[in-house]
Protein backbone atom coordinates (compact mmCIF):
# COMPACT_ATOMS: atom_id res chain seq x y z
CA UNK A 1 14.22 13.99 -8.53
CA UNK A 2 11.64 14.48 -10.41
CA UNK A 3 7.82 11.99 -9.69
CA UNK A 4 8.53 9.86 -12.71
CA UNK A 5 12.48 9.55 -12.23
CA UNK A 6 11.52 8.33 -8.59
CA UNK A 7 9.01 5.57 -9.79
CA UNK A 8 11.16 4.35 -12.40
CA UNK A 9 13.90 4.11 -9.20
CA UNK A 10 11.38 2.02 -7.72
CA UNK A 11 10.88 0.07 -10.53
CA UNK A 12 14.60 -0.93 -10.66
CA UNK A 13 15.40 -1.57 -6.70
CA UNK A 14 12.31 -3.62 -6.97
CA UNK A 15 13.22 -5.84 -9.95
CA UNK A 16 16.71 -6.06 -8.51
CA UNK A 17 16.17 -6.95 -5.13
CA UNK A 18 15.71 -10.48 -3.99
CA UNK A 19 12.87 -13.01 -3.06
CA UNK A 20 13.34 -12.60 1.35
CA UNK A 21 14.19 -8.50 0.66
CA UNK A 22 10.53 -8.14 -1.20
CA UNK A 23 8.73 -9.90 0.74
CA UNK A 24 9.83 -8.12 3.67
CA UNK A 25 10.00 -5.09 1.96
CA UNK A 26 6.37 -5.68 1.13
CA UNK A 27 4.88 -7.22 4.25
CA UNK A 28 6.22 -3.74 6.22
CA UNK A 29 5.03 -1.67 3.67
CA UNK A 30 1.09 -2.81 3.83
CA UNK A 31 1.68 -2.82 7.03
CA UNK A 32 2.58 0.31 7.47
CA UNK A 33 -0.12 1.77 5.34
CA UNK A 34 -2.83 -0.34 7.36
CA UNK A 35 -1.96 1.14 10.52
CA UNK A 36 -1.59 4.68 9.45
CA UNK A 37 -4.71 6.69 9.98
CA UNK A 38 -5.29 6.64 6.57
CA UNK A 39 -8.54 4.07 7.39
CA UNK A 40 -9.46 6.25 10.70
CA UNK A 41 -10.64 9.16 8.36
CA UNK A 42 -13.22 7.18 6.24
CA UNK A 43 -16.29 7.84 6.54
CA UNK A 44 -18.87 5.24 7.53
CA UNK A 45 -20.49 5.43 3.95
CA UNK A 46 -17.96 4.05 2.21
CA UNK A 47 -18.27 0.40 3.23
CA UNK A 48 -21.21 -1.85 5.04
CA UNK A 49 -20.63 -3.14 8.37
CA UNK A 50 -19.54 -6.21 6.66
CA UNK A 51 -16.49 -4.77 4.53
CA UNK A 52 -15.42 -2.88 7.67
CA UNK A 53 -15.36 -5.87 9.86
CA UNK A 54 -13.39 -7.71 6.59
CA UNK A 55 -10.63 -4.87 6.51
CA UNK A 56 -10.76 -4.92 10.32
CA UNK A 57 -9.81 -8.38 10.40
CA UNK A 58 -7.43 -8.00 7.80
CA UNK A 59 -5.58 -5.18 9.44
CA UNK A 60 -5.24 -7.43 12.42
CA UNK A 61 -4.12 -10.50 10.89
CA UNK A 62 -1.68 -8.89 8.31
CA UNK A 63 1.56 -10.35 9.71
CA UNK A 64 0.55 -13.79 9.76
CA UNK A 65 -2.80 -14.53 7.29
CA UNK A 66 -1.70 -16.31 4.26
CA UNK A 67 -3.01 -15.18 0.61
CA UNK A 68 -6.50 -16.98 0.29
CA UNK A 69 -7.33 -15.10 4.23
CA UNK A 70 -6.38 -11.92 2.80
CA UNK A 71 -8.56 -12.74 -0.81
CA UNK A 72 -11.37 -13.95 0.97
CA UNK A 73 -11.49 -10.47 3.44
CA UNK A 74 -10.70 -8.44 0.09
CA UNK A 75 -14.08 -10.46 -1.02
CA UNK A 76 -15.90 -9.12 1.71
CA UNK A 77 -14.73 -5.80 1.15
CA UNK A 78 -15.43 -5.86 -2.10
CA UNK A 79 -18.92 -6.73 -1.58
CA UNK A 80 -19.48 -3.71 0.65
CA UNK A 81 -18.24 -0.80 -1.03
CA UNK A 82 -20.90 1.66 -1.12
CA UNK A 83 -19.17 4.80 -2.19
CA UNK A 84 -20.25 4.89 -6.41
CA UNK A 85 -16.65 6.38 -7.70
CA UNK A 86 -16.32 9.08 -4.47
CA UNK A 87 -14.11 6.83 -2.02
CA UNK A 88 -12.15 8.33 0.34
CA UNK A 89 -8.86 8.70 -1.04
CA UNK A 90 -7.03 7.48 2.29
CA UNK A 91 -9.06 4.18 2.23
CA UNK A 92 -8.58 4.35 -1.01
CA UNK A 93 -5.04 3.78 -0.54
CA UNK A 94 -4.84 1.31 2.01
CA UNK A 95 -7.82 -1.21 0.06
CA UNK A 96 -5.29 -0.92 -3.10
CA UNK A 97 -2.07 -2.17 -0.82
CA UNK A 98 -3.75 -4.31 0.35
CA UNK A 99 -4.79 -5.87 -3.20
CA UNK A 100 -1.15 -5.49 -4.04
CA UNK A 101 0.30 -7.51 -0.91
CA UNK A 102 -2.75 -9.84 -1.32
CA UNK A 103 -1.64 -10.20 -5.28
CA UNK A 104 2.25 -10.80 -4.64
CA UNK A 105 1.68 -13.62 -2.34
CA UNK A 106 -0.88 -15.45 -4.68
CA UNK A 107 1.42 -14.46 -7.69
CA UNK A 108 4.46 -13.55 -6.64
CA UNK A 109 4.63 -11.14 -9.52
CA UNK A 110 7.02 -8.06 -8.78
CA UNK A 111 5.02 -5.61 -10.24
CA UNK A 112 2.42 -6.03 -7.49
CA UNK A 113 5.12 -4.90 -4.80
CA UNK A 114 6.27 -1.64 -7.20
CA UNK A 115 2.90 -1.05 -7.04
CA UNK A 116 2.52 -1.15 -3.24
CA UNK A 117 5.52 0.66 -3.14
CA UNK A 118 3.77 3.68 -4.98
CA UNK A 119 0.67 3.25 -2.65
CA UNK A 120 3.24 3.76 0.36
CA UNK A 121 4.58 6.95 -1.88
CA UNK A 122 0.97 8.02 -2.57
CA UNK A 123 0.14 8.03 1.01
CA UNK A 124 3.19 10.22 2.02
CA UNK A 125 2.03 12.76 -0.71
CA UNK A 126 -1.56 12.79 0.61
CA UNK A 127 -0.27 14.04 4.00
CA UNK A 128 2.41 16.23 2.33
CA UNK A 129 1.88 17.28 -1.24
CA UNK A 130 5.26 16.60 -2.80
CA UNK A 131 5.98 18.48 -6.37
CA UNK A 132 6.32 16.97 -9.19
CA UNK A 133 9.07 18.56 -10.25
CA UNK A 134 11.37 18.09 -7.01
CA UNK A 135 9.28 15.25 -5.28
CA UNK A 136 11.63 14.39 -2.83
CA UNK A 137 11.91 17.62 -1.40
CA UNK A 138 10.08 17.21 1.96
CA UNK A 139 12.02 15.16 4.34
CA UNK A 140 8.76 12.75 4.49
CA UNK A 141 9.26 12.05 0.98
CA UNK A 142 12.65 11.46 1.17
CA UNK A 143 12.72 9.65 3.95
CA UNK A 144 10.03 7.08 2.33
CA UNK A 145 12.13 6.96 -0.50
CA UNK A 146 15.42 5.96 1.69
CA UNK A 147 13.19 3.59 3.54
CA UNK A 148 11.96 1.81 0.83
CA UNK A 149 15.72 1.88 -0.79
CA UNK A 150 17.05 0.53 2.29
CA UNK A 151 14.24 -2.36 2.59
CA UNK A 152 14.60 -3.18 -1.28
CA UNK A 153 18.56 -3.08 -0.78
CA UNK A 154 19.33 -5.13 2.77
């Protein structure tokens, strides 16, 4: 399957799928992505002390902080990005999911979760490097895409 054929998959299991499948499809998918080491490998120029303690306390309240908790740490964040257009690409990553969970609770718009859903793809390929061409042809791609299949489909 080729990178475009697998996000226009994505796009379909997502718009298919119903209400309590995308929100749990969605609520394990950030979380996923803000427990992987993804945020470990930052560097400590990226954010102030202030937008690390805000993602901090995001990370640990991800499960159970509503949408205006999450906005208000994303705030915060926001605030304290120092990088200028050189972020690390891993943080990079998890800051976007969590806009994208942050934005489907507020809005409950399904094109926020596809989204995440691409951030959780986009963090496989940064530890992987699938081809474009034949992008599910490491069994950590493919088993992403099965996992997010399976959460989309139950």
């Amino acid at each position: 399957m080729r990178y475009d054929e697998c996000e226009a998959a994505i796009r379909e299991l997502v718009d298919a799928a119903d209400e309590d499948a995308l929100h749990a499809f969605g609520l394990a998918t950030v979380t996923r992505l803000l427990e992987a080491d993804l945020i470990d490998e930052a560097g400590t120029d990226d954010l102030d002390e202030d937008a690390w303690a805000a993602l901090t306390a995001a990370r640990e309240r991800i499960t159970t902080a509503d949408a205006s908790e999450l906005r208000a740490h994303l705030d915060r964040i926001d605030e304290g990005i120092l990088a200028d257009g050189d972020m690390d690409p891993g943080l990079l990553i998890a800051l976007s999911a969590l806009e994208h969970w942050t934005s489907y609770l507020e809005e409950h718009r399904r094109g926020e979760l596809h989204e995440l859903a691409l951030r959780s793809v986009e963090e496989v390929d940064y530890r992987v490097s699938a081809a474009l061409d034949d992008f599910l042809a490491t069994p950590e791609m493919a088993a992403e895409y099965a996992r997010i299949r399976q959460s989309l489909t139950a």
